[in-house]
C-alpha atoms as a PDB file:
ATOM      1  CA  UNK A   1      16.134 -10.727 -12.244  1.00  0.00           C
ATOM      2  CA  UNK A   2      12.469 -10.383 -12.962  1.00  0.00           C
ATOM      3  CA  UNK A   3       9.627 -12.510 -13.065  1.00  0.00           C
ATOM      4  CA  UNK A   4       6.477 -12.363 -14.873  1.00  0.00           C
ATOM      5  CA  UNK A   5       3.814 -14.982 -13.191  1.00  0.00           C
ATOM      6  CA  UNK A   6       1.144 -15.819 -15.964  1.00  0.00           C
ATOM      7  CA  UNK A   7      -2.039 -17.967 -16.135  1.00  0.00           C
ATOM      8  CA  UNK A   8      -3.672 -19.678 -18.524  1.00  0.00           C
ATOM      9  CA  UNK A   9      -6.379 -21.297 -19.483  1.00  0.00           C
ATOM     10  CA  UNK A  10      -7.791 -22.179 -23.023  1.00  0.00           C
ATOM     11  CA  UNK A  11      -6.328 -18.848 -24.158  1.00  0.00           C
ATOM     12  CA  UNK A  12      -5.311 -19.215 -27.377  1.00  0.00           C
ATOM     13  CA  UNK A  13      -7.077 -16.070 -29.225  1.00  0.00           C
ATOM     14  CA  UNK A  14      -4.914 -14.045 -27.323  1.00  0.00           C
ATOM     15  CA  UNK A  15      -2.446 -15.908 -26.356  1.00  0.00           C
ATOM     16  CA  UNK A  16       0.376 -15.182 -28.186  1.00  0.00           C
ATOM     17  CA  UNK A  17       0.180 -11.720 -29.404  1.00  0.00           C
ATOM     18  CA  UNK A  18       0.096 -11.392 -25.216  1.00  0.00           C
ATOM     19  CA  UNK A  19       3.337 -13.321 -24.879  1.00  0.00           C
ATOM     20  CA  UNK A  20       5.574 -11.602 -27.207  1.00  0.00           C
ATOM     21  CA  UNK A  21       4.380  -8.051 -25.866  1.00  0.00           C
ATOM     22  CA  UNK A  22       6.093  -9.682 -22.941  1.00  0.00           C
ATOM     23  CA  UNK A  23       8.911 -11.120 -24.082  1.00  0.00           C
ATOM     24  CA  UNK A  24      10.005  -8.356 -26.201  1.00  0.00           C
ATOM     25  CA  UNK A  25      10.828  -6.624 -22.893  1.00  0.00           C
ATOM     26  CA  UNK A  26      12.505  -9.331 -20.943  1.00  0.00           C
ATOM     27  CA  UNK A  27      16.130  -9.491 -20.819  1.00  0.00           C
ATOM     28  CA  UNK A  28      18.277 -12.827 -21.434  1.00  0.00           C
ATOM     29  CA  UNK A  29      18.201 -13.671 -17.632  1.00  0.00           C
ATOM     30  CA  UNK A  30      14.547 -13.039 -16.830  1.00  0.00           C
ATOM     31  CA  UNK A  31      12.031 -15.640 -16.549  1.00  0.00           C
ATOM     32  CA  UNK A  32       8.211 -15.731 -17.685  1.00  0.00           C
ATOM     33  CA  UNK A  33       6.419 -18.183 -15.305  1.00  0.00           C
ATOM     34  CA  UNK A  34       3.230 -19.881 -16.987  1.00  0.00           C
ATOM     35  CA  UNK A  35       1.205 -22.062 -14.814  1.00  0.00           C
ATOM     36  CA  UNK A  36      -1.546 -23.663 -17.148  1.00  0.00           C
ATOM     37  CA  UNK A  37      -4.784 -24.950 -15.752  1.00  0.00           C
ATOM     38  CA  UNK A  38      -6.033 -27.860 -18.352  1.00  0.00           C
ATOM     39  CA  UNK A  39      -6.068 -26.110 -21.502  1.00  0.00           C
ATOM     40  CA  UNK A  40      -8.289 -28.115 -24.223  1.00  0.00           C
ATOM     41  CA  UNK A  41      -7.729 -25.450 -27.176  1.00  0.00           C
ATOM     42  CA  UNK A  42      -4.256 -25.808 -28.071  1.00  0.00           C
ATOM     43  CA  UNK A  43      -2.798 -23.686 -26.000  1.00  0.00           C
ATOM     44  CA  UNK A  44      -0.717 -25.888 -24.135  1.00  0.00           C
ATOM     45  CA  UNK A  45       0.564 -26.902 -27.653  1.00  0.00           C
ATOM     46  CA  UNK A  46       1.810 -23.507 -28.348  1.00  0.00           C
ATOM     47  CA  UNK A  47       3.146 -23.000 -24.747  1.00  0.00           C
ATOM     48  CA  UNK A  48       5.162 -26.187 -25.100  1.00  0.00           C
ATOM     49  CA  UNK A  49       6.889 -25.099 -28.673  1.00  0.00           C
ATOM     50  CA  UNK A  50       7.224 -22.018 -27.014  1.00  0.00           C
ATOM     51  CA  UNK A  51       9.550 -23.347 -24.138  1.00  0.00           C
ATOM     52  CA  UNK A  52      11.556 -25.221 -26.414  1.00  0.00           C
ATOM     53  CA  UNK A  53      12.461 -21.590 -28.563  1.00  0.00           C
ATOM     54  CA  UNK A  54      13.192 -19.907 -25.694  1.00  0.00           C
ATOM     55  CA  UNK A  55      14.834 -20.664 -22.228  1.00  0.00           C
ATOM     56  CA  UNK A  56      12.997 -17.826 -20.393  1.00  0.00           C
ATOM     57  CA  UNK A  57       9.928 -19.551 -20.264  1.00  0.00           C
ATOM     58  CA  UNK A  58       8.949 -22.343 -17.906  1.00  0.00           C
ATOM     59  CA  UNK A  59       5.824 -23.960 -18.324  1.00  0.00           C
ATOM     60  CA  UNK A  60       3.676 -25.320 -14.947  1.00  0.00           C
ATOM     61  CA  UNK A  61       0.382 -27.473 -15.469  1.00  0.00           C
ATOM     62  CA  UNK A  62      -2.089 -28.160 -12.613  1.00  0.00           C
ATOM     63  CA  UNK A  63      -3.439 -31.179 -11.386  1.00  0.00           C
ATOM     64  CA  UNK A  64      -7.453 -30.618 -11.729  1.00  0.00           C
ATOM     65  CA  UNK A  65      -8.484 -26.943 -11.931  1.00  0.00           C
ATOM     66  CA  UNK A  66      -7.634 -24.454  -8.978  1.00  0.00           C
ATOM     67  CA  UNK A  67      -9.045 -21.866 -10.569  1.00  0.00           C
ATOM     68  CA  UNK A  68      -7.615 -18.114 -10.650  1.00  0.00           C
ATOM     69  CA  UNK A  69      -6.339 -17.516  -7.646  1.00  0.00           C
ATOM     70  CA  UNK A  70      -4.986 -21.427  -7.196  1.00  0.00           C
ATOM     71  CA  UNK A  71      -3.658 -20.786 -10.832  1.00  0.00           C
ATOM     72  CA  UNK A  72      -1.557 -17.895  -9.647  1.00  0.00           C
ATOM     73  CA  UNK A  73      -0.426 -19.258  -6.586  1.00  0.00           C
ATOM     74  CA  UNK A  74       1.444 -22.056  -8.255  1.00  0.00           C
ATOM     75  CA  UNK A  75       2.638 -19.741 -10.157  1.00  0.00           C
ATOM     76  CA  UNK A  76       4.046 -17.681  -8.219  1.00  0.00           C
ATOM     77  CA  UNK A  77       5.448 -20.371  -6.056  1.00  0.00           C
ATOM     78  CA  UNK A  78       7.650 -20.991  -8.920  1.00  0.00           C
ATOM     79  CA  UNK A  79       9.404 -17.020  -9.220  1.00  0.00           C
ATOM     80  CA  UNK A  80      12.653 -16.355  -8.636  1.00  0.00           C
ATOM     81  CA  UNK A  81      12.900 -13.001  -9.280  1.00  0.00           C
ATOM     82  CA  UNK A  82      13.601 -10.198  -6.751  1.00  0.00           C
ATOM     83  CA  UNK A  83      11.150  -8.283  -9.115  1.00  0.00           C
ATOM     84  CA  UNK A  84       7.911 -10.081  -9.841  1.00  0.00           C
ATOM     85  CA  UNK A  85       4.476  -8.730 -12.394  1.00  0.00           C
ATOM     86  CA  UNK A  86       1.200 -10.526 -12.845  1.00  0.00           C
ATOM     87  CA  UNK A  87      -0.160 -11.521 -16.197  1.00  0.00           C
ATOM     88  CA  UNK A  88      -3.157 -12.307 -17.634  1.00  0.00           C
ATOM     89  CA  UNK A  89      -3.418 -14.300 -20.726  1.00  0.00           C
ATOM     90  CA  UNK A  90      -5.579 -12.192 -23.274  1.00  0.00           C
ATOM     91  CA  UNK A  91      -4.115  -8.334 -22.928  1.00  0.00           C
ATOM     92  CA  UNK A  92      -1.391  -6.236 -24.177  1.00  0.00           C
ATOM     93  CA  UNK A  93       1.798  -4.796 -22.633  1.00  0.00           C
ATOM     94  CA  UNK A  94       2.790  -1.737 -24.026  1.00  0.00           C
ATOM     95  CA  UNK A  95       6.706  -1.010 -24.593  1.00  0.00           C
ATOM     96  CA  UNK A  96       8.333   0.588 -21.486  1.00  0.00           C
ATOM     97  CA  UNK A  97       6.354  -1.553 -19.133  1.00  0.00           C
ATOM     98  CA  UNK A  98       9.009  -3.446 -17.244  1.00  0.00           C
ATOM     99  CA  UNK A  99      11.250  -0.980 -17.090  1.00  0.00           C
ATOM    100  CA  UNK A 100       8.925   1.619 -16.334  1.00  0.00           C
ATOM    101  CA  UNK A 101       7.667  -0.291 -13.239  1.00  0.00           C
ATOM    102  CA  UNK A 102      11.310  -1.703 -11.940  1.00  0.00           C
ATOM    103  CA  UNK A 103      12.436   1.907 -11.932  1.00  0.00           C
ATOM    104  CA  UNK A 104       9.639   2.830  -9.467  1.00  0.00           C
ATOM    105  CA  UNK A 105      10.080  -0.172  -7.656  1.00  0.00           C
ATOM    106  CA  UNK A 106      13.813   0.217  -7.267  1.00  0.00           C
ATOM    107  CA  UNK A 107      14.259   3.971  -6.130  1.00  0.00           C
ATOM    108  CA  UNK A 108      13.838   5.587  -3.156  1.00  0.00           C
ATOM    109  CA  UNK A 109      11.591   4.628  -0.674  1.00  0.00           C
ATOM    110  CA  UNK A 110      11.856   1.393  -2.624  1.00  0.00           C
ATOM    111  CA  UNK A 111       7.950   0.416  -2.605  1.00  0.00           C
ATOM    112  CA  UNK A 112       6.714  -2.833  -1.866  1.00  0.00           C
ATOM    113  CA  UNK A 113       4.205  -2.756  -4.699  1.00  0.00           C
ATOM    114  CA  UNK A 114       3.254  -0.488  -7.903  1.00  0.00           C
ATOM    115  CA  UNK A 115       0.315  -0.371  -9.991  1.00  0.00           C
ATOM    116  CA  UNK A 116       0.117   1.614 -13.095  1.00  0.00           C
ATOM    117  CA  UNK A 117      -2.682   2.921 -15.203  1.00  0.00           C
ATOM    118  CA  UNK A 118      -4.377   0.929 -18.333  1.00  0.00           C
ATOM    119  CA  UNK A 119      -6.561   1.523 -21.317  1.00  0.00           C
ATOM    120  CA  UNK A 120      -9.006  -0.567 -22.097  1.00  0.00           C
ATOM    121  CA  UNK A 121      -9.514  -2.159 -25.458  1.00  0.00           C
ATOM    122  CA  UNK A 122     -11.807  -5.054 -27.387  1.00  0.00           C
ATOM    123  CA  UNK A 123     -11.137  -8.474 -29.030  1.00  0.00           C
ATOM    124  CA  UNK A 124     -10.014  -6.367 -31.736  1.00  0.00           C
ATOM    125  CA  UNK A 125      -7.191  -4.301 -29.875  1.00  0.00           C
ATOM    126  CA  UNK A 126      -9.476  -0.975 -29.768  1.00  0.00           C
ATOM    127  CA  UNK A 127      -9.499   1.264 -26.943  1.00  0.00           C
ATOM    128  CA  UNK A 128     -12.804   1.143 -24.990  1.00  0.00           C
ATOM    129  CA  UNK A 129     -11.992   3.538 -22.507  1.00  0.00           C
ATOM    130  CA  UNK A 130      -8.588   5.263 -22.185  1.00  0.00           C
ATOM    131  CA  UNK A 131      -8.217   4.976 -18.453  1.00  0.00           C
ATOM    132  CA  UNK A 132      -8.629   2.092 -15.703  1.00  0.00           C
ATOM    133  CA  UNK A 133      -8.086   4.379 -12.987  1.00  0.00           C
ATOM    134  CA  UNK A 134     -10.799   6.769 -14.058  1.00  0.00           C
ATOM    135  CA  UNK A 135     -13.360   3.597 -14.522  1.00  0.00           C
ATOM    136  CA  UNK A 136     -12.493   2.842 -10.963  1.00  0.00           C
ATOM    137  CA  UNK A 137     -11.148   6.098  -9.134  1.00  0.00           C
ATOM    138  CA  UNK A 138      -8.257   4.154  -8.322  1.00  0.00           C
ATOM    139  CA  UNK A 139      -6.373   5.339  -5.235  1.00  0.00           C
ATOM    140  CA  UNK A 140      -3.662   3.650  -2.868  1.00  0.00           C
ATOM    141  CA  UNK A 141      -5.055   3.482   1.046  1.00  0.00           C
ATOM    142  CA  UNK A 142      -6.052   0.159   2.791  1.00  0.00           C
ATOM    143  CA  UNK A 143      -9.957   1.638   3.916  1.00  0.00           C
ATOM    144  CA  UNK A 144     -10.224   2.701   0.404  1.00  0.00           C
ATOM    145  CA  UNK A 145      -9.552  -0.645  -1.554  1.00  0.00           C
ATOM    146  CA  UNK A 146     -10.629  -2.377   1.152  1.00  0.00           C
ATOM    147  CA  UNK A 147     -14.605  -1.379   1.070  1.00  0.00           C
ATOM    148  CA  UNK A 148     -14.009  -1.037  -2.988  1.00  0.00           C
ATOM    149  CA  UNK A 149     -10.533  -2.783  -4.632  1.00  0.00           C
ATOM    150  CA  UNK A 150      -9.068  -0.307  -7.027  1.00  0.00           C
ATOM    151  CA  UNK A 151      -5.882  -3.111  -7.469  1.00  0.00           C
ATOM    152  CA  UNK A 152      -5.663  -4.787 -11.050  1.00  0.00           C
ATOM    153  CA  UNK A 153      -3.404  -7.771 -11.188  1.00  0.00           C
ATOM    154  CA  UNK A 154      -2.476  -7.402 -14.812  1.00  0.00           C
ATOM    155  CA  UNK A 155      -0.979  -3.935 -13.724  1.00  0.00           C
ATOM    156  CA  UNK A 156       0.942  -4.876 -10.717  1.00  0.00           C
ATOM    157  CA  UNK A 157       4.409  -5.738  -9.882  1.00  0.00           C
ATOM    158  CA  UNK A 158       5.971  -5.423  -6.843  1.00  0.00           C
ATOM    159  CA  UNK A 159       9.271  -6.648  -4.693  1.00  0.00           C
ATOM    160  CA  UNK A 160       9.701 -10.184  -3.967  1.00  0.00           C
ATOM    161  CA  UNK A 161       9.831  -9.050  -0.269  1.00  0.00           C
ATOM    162  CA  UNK A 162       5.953  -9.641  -0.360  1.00  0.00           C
ATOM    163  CA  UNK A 163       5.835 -13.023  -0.953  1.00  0.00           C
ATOM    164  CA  UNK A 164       7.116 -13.850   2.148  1.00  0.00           C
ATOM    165  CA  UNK A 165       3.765 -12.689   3.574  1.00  0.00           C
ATOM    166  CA  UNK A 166       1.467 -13.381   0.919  1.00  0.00           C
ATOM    167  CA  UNK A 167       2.211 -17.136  -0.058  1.00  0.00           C
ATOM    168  CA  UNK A 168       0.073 -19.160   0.306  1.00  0.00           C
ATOM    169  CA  UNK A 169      -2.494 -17.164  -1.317  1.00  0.00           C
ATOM    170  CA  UNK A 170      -5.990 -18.104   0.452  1.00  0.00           C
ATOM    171  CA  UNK A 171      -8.648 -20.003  -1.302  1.00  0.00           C
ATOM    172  CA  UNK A 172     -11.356 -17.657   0.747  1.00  0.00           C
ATOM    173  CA  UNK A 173     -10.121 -14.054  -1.046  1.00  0.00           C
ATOM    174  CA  UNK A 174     -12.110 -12.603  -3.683  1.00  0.00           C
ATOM    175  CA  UNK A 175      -9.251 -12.344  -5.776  1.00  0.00           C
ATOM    176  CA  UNK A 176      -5.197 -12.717  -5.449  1.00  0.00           C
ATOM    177  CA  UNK A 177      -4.688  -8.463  -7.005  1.00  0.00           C
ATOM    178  CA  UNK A 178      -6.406  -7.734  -3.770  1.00  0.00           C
ATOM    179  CA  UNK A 179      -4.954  -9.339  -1.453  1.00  0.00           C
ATOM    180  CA  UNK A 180      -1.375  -8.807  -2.620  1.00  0.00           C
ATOM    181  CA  UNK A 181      -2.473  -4.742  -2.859  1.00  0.00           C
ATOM    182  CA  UNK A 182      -3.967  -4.952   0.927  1.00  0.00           C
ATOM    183  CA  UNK A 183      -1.131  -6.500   2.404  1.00  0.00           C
ATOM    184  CA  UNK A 184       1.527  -4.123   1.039  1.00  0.00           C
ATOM    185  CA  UNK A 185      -0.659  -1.279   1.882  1.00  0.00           C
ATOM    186  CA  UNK A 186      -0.280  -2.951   5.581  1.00  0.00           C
ATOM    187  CA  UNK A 187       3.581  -3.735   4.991  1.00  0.00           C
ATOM    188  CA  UNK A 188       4.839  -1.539   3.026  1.00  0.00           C
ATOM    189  CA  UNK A 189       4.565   1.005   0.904  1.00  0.00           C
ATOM    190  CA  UNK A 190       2.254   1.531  -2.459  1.00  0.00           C
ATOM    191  CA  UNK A 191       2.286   3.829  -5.473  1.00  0.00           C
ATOM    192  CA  UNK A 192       0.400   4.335  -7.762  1.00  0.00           C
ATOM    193  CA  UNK A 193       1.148   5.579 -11.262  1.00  0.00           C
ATOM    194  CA  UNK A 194      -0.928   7.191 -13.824  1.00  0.00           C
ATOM    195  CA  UNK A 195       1.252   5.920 -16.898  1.00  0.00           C
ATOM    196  CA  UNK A 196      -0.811   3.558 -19.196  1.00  0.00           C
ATOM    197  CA  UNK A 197       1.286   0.740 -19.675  1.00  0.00           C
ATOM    198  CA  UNK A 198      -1.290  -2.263 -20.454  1.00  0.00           C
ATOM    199  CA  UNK A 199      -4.310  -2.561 -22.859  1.00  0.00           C
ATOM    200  CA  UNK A 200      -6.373  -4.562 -20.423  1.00  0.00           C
ATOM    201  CA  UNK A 201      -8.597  -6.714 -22.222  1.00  0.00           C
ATOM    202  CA  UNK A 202     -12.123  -7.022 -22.034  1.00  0.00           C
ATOM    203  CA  UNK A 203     -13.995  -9.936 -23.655  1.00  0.00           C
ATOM    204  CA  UNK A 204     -16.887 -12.305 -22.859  1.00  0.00           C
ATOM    205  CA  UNK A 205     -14.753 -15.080 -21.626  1.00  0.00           C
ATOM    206  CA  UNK A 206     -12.568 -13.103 -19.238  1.00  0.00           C
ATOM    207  CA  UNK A 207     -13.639 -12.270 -15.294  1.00  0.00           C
ATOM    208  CA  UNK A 208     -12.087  -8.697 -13.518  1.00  0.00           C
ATOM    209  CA  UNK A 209     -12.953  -6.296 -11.250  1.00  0.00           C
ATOM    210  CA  UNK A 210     -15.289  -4.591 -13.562  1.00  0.00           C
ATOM    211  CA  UNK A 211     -17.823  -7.424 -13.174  1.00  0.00           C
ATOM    212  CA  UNK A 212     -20.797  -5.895 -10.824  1.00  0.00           C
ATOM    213  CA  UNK A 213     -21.541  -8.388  -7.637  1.00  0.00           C
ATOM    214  CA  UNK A 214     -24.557  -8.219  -5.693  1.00  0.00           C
ATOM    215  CA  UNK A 215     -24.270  -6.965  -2.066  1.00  0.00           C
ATOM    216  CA  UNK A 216     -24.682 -10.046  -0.554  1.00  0.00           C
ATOM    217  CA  UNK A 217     -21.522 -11.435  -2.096  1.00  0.00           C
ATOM    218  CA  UNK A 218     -19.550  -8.454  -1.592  1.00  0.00           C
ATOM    219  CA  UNK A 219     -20.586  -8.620   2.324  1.00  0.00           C
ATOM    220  CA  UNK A 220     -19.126 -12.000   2.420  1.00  0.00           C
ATOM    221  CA  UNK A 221     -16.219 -11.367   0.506  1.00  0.00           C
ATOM    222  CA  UNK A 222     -15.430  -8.481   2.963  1.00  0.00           C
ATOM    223  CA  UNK A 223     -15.895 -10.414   6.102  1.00  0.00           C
ATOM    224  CA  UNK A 224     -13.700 -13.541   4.291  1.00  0.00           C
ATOM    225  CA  UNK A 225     -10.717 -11.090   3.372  1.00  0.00           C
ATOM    226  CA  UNK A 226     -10.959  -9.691   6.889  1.00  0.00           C
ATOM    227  CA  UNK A 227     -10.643 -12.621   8.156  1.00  0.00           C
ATOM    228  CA  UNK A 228      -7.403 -14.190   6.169  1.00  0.00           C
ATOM    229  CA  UNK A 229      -5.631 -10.770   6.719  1.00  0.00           C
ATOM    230  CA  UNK A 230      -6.077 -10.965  10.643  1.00  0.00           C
ATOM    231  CA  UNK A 231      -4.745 -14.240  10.281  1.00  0.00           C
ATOM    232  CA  UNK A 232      -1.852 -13.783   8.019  1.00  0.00           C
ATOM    233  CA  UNK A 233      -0.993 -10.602  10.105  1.00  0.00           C
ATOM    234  CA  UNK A 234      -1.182 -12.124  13.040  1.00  0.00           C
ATOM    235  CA  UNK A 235       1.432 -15.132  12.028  1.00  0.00           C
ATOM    236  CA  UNK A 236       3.683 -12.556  10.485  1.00  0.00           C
ATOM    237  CA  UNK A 237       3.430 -10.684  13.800  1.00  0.00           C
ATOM    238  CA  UNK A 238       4.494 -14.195  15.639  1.00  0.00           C
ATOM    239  CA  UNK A 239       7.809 -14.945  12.844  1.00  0.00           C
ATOM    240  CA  UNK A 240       8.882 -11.568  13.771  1.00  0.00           C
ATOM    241  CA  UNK A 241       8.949 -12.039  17.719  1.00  0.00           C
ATOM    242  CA  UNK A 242      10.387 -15.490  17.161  1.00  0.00           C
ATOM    243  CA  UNK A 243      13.263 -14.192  15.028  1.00  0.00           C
ATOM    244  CA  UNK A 244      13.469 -11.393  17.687  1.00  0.00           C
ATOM    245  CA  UNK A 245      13.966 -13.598  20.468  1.00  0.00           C
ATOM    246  CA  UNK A 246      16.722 -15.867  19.087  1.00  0.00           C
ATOM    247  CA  UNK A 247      18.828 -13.009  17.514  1.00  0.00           C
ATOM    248  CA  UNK A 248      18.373 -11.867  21.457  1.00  0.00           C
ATOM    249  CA  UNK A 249      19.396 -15.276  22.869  1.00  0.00           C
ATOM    250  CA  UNK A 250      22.274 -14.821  20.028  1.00  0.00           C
ATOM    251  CA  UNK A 251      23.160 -12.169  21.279  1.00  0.00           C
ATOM    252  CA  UNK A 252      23.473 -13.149  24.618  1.00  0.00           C
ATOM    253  CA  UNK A 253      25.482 -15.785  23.932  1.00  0.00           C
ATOM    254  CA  UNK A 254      27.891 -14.589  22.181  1.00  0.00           C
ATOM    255  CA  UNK A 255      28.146 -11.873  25.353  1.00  0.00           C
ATOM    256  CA  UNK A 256      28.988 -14.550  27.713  1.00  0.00           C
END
């Protein structure tokens, strides 16, 4: 089963071309996920007659306004696939998307997470620049995107397997595609692909990675992510002595 987390938030100009690029490659028991956060444009009109035409979506709406990265958590709370993506409201998924992506994530080494490559295109679907990865000389390796995040949520998917680790995601990150990227880099194992498999939208009501920050910010968004990773690592590190020491006591007991 896959999942397709999506947020929303007065969305509507894109909204639905977005959707269908979606559904289009979604099989009967797949699920898209859409956590809205107060809409005021109609979009949580069309969302609603949405769910009633078709069973594979499931509509979420906040109380107050979490913002991006308290969007996607609720989200993603709510997936129950074994394969999950991220979606933003306003781009395009090309065809071969899904499938392309649960192939890599299914075959051997089985990676935790996958990102593939996008173009970039306007309010009126033209291509801006025909690579992501060459924008951002995107690379997998934890130093690398840690000093300068190469990750793109609308191009991710990866195993559920990381949720276990990355749930809740922390207010304090920059942003959730880096923190889900940085902890599979420390868990497991990344690829990186160069197919182009989303036209990632850029617009003057959308936020992303491309947005320049001052130094200041990025300083303190480096010493916050530092810190939630220590501290998710380090209570992984616990649950897995823990489970350790009662399979041993199991173990045991069953010896005597």
């Amino acid at each position: 089963m896959i999942s397709v987390a999506m947020i929303t938030y007065n969305g509507l100009a894109f909204l639905p071309a977005q959707v269908t690029s979606i559904l289009d490659q979604l099989l009967d028991q797949d699920e898209l996920v859409i956590s809205d956060d107060g809409s005021t444009d109609g979009t949580w009109d069309f969302l609603t007659d949405l769910a009633r035409k078709d069973t594979r979506v499931h509509l979420l709406r906040n109380q107050g306004r979490p913002g991006i990265i308290g969007n996607f958590d609720h989200a993603l709370h709510h997936c129950r696939g074994e394969i999950i993506f991220l979606s933003d409201q306003d781009d395009l998924w090309y065809p071969g998307k899904v499938a392309r992506l649960s192939e890599v994530l299914s075959d051997p080494p089985r990676p935790w997470l996958v990102q593939s490559d996008a173009e970039l295109i306007d309010d009126q679907d033209q291509v801006t620049a025909p690579s992501f990865y060459a924008l951002r000389h995107s690379r997998p390796g934890f130093w690398a995107n840690f000093r300068r995040n190469t990750y793109q949520g609308c191009t991710l998917a990866f195993r559920r397997e990381l949720l276990a680790i990355a749930l809740p995601l922390p207010a304090i990150v920059p942003m959730h595609d880096m923190w889900l990227g940085l902890l599979a880099e420390l868990s497991g194992q990344v690829r990186f692909v160069p197919d182009r498999l989303t036209g990632y939208r850029r617009h003057g009501d959308n936020q992303s990675a491309l947005t320049p920050r001052s130094p200041g910010q990025v300083i303190a968004w480096r010493i916050q992510l530092g810190l939630a990773l220590s501290g998710r690592c380090l209570k992984r590190w616990r649950m897995i002595r823990i489970l350790r020491t009662i399979q041993k006591q199991r173990r045991m007991s069953h010896g005597s």
